[in-house]
Structure formats: C-alpha cells, structure tokens
Protein backbone atom coordinates (compact mmCIF):
# COMPACT_ATOMS: atom_id res chain seq x y z
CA UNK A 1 -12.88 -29.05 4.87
CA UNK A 2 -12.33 -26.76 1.49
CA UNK A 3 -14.39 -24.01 2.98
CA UNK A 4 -12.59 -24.25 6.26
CA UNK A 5 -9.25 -23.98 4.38
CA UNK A 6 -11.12 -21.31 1.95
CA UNK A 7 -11.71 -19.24 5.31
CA UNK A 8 -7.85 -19.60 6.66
CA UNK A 9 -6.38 -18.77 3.09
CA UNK A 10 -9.23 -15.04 3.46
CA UNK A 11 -7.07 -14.61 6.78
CA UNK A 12 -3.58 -15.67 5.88
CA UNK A 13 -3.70 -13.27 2.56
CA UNK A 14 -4.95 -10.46 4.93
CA UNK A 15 -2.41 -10.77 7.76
CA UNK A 16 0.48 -11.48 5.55
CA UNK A 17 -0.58 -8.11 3.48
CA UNK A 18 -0.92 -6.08 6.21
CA UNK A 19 2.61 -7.76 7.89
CA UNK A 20 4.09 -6.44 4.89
CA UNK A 21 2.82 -3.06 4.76
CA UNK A 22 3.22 -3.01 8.78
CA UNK A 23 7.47 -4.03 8.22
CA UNK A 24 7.35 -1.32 5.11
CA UNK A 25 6.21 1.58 7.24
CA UNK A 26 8.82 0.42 10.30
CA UNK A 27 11.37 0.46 7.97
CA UNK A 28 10.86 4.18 7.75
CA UNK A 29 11.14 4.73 11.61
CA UNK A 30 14.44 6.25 12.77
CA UNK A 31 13.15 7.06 16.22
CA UNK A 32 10.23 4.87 18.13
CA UNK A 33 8.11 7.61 20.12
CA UNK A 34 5.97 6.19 23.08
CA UNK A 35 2.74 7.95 20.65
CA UNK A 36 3.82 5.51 17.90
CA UNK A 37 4.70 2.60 19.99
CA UNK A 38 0.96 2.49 22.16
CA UNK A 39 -0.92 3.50 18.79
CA UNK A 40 0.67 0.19 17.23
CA UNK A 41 -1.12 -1.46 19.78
CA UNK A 42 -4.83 -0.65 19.18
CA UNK A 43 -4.40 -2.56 15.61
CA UNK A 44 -2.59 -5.36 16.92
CA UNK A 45 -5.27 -5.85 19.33
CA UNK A 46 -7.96 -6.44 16.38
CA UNK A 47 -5.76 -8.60 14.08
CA UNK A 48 -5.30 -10.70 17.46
CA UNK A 49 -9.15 -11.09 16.94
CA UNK A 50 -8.88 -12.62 13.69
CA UNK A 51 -8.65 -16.18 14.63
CA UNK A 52 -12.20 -15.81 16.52
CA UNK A 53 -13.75 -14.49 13.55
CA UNK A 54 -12.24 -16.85 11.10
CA UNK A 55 -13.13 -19.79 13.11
CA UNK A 56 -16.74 -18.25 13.48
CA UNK A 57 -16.85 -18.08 9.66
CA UNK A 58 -15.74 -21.44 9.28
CA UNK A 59 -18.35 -23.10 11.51
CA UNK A 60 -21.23 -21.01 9.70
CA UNK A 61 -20.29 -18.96 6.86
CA UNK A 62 -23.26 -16.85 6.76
CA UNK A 63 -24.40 -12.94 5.78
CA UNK A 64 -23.84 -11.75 10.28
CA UNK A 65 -20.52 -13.52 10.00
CA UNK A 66 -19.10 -12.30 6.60
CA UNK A 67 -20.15 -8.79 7.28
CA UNK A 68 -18.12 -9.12 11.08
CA UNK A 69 -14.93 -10.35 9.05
CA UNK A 70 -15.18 -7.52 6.53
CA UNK A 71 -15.90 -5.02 9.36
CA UNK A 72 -12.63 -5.96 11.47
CA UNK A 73 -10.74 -5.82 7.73
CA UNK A 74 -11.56 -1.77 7.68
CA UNK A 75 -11.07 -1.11 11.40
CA UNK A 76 -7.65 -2.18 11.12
CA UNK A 77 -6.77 -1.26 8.10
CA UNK A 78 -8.04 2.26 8.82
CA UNK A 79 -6.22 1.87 12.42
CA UNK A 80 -3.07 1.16 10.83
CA UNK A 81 -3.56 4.13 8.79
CA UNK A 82 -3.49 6.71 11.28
CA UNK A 83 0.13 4.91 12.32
CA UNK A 84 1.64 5.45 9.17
CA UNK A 85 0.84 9.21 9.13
CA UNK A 86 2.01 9.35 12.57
CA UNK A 87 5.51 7.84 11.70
CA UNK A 88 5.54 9.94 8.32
CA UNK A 89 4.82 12.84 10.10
CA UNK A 90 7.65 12.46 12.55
CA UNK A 91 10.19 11.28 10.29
CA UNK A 92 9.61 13.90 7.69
CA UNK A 93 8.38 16.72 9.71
CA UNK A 94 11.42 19.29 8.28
CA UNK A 95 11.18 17.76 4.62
CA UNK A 96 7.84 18.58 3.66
CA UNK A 97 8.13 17.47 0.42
CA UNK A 98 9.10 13.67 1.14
CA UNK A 99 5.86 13.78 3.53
CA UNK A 100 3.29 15.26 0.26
CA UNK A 101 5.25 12.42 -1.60
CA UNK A 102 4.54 9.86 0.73
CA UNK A 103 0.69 10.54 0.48
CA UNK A 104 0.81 10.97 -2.72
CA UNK A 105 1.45 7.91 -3.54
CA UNK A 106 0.28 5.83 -0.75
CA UNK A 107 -2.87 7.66 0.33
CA UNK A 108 -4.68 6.76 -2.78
CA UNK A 109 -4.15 3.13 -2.16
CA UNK A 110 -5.51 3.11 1.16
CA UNK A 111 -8.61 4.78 0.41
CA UNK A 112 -9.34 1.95 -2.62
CA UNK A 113 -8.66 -0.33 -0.22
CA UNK A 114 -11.08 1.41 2.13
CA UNK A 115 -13.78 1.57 -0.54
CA UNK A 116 -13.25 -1.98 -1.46
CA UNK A 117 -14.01 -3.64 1.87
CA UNK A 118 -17.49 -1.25 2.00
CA UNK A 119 -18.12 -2.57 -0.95
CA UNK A 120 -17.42 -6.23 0.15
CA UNK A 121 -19.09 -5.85 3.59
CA UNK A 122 -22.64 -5.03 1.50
CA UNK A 123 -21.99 -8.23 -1.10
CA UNK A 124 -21.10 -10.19 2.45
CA UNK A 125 -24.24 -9.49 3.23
CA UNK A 126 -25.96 -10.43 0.63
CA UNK A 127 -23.56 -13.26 -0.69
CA UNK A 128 -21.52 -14.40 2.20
CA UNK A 129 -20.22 -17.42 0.44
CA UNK A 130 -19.01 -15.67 -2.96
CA UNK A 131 -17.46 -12.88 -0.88
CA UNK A 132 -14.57 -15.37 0.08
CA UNK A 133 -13.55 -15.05 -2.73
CA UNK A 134 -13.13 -11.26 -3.22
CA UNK A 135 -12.02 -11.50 0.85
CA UNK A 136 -8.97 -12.81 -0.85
CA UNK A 137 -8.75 -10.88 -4.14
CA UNK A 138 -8.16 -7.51 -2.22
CA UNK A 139 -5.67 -7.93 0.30
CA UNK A 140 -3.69 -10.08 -2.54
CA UNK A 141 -3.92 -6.53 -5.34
CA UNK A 142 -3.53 -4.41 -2.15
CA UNK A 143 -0.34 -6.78 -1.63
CA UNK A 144 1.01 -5.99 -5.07
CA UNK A 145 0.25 -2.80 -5.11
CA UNK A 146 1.98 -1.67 -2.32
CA UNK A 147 5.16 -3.63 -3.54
CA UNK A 148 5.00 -1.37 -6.65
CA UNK A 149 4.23 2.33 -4.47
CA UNK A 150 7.14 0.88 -2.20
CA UNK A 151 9.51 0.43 -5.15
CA UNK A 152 7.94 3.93 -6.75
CA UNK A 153 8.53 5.96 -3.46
CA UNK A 154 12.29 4.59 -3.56
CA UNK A 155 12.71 6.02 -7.45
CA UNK A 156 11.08 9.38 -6.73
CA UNK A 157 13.04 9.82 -3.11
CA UNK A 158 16.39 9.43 -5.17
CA UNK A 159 14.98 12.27 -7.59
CA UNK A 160 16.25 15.80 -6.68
CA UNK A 161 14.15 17.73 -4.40
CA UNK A 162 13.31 19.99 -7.60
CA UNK A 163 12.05 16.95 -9.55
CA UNK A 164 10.12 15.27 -6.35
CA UNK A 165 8.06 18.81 -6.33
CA UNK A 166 7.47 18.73 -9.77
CA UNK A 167 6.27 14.97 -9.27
CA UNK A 168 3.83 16.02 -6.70
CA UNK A 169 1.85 18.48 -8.69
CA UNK A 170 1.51 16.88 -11.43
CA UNK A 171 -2.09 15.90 -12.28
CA UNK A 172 -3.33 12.03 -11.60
CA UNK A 173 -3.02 11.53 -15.05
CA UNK A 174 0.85 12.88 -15.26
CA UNK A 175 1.70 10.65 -12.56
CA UNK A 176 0.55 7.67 -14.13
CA UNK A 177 3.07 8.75 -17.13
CA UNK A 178 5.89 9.15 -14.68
CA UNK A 179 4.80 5.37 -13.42
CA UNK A 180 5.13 4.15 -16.35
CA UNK A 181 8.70 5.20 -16.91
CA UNK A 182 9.14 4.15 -13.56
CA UNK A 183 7.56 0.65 -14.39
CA UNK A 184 10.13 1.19 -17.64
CA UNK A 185 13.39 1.79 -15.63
CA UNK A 186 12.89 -0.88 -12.96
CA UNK A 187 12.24 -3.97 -15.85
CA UNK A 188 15.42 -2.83 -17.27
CA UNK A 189 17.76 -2.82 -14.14
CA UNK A 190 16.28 -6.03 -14.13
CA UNK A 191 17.59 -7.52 -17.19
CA UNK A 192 20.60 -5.56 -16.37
CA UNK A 193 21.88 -7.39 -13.80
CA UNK A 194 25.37 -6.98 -11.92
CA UNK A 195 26.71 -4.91 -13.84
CA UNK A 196 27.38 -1.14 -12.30
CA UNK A 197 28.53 0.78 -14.95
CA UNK A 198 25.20 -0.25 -17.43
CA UNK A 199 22.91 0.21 -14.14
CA UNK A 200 24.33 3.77 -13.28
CA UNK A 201 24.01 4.46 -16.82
CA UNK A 202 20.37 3.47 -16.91
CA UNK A 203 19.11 5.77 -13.56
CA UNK A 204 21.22 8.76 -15.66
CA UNK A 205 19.18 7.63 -18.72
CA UNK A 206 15.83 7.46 -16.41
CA UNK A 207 16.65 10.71 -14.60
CA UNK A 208 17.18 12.71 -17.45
CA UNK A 209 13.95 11.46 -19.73
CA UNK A 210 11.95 11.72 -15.83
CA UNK A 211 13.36 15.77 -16.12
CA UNK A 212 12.20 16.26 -19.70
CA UNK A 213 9.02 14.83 -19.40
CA UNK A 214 8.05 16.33 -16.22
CA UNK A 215 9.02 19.75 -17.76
CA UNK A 216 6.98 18.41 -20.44
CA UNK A 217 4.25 17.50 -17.87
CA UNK A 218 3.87 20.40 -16.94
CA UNK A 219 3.41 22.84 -19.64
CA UNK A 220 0.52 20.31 -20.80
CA UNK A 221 -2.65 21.94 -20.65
C-alpha cells in the first residue's frame, strides 16, 4: 500500500508541477493561435498516459517500468517546451528583448530539468525502487524553481528596457548577483506589508542599487 501511494505522490508532484508551469506560460497568452492551441495537445495527450504508467509501476516497480515513467517525464516536458517558445515568440515577437529575457531565465531551468530525468532514467534502470524517490525530488525543486524565475521575470520586466539589456548580457555569474538582490527586494516587500508609500520606496531603493550594480557588472572584468 506505501509503495502504491509512493507511486501516486511521483505522479501527483509531476502533474501538479507541470499544471503550474502550464497556467504560468497561459498567463502570458494575449492571443490563442490555432499553432498554439493543436501543439497544446500533443503534451496533453502523454500526461493523459500517466495513470497507465503509474498503475504499471505500482503493480511491479521494476528497472522496464521506472525507465517508461522517466521516459514519458522528458517527452512532455520537452513537448511542453517547444509551446512555451511558441507563445513567447508570438507574444514578444516586436520586443526582442522581453523574448532574450524570457530564455534567459527560463531556458536554463528546462535544460536541468532535462538533464535530470536522463540522469534518473539510467539510476531507474539500475535502481528502480530508490528512483521514487528522486521521481519526486525533481519535479518538487523544478516546482520551486520556477516560482522564483516567475517572480524574477516579473522584477526584471518592470526594469527599463535599458536595464533589462544590461541584465541579459551579463555573465551567469552577474546574474546570480542581480538574483540575489532580487531574492533581497522581494523578502523585504514581504515584511513590508500594506503599506504603499514604504513599498514604492523599496522598488526605488531596488531599482536604483539594480542600476549601479549592473553598471558595476559590467565594467567587471
């Protein structure tokens, strides 16, 4: 019973994850094209296939089984993918620089989420049983880490086109910096609260030390 409930907590964590990312991404959408509409389909169609292969799992967790599941993981998550550059590319097709953001910050996640389930279809193989475990563990830090690039993508959009450029070449490195602050600024809005004169105060604050340290940034060698 525990490894049956193991097995529907692997597919509830990977659903609800990719439900978020999936109403994330809509929320983008100001016009539905027919492309984006029948491309949403081709994912849907494999996550409707999750039940099989969760209930295979949970009648015989074994290496053929775990390596299906982590298989069907990648296809859709590499399916749903190509919808969000299809939607980013439409939406953003004039603003260039909203579009380079946009993979910027998201495009890295994917492809460590990519990595991570090739990496987890080999240990399924090998260790089908333990690999429930990290079947869980990466749709749940995928989960959180989108939150964070959702909240990030919000603070640099609001930056002047001037300070989104500078944003986007900055080095890996640099952008972790700007993160940080970013990380900074939201915890403090936070503890804030209701109270519009001390939040507008603190985005002037942010914006300003975000300008000085991405001049800053930049003339780093």
């Amino acid at each position: 019973m525990f490894t049956a409930i193991d097995i529907c907590a692997v597919s509830f964590c990977f659903i609800a994850n990719l439900w978020y990312q999936h109403a994330v991404i809509f929320n983008e959408v100001e016009k539905i094209s027919n492309g984006v509409v029948v491309g949403d389909l081709a994912p849907m169609f494999f996550v409707s296939l999750i039940p099989t292969f969760t209930r295979l799992m949970a009648i015989d967790t074994n290496s053929m089984t775990a390596v299906m599941y982590g298989v069907l993981d990648l296809v859709i998550s590499v399916l749903f993918r190509r919808i969000v550059k299809t939607i980013i590319h439409d939406k953003y097709t004039d603003k260039d620089d909203m579009r380079k953001l946009y993979n910027v910050i998201y495009g890295t996640a994917f492809l460590e989420s990519w990595i991570s389930y090739l990496i987890l279809i080999v240990i399924g193989y090998f260790f089908p049983k333990f690999s429930l475990i990290l079947f869980i563990i990466i749709p749940v830090r995928s989960f959180i880490r989108h939150v964070l690039d959702n909240e990030e993508f919000s603070d640099v959009g609001d930056l002047g086109s001037q300070e989104r450029k500078a944003f986007i070449e900055l080095t890996p490195s640099q952008q972790r910096t700007f993160r940080r602050l970013a990380h900074d600024y939201r915890r403090k809005t936070r503890s804030i609260g209701n109270q519009p004169d001390a939040q507008k105060q603190a985005w002037q604050d942010f914006s300003n030390q975000i300008q000085q340290k991405l001049i800053y940034l930049q003339v780093m060698p």
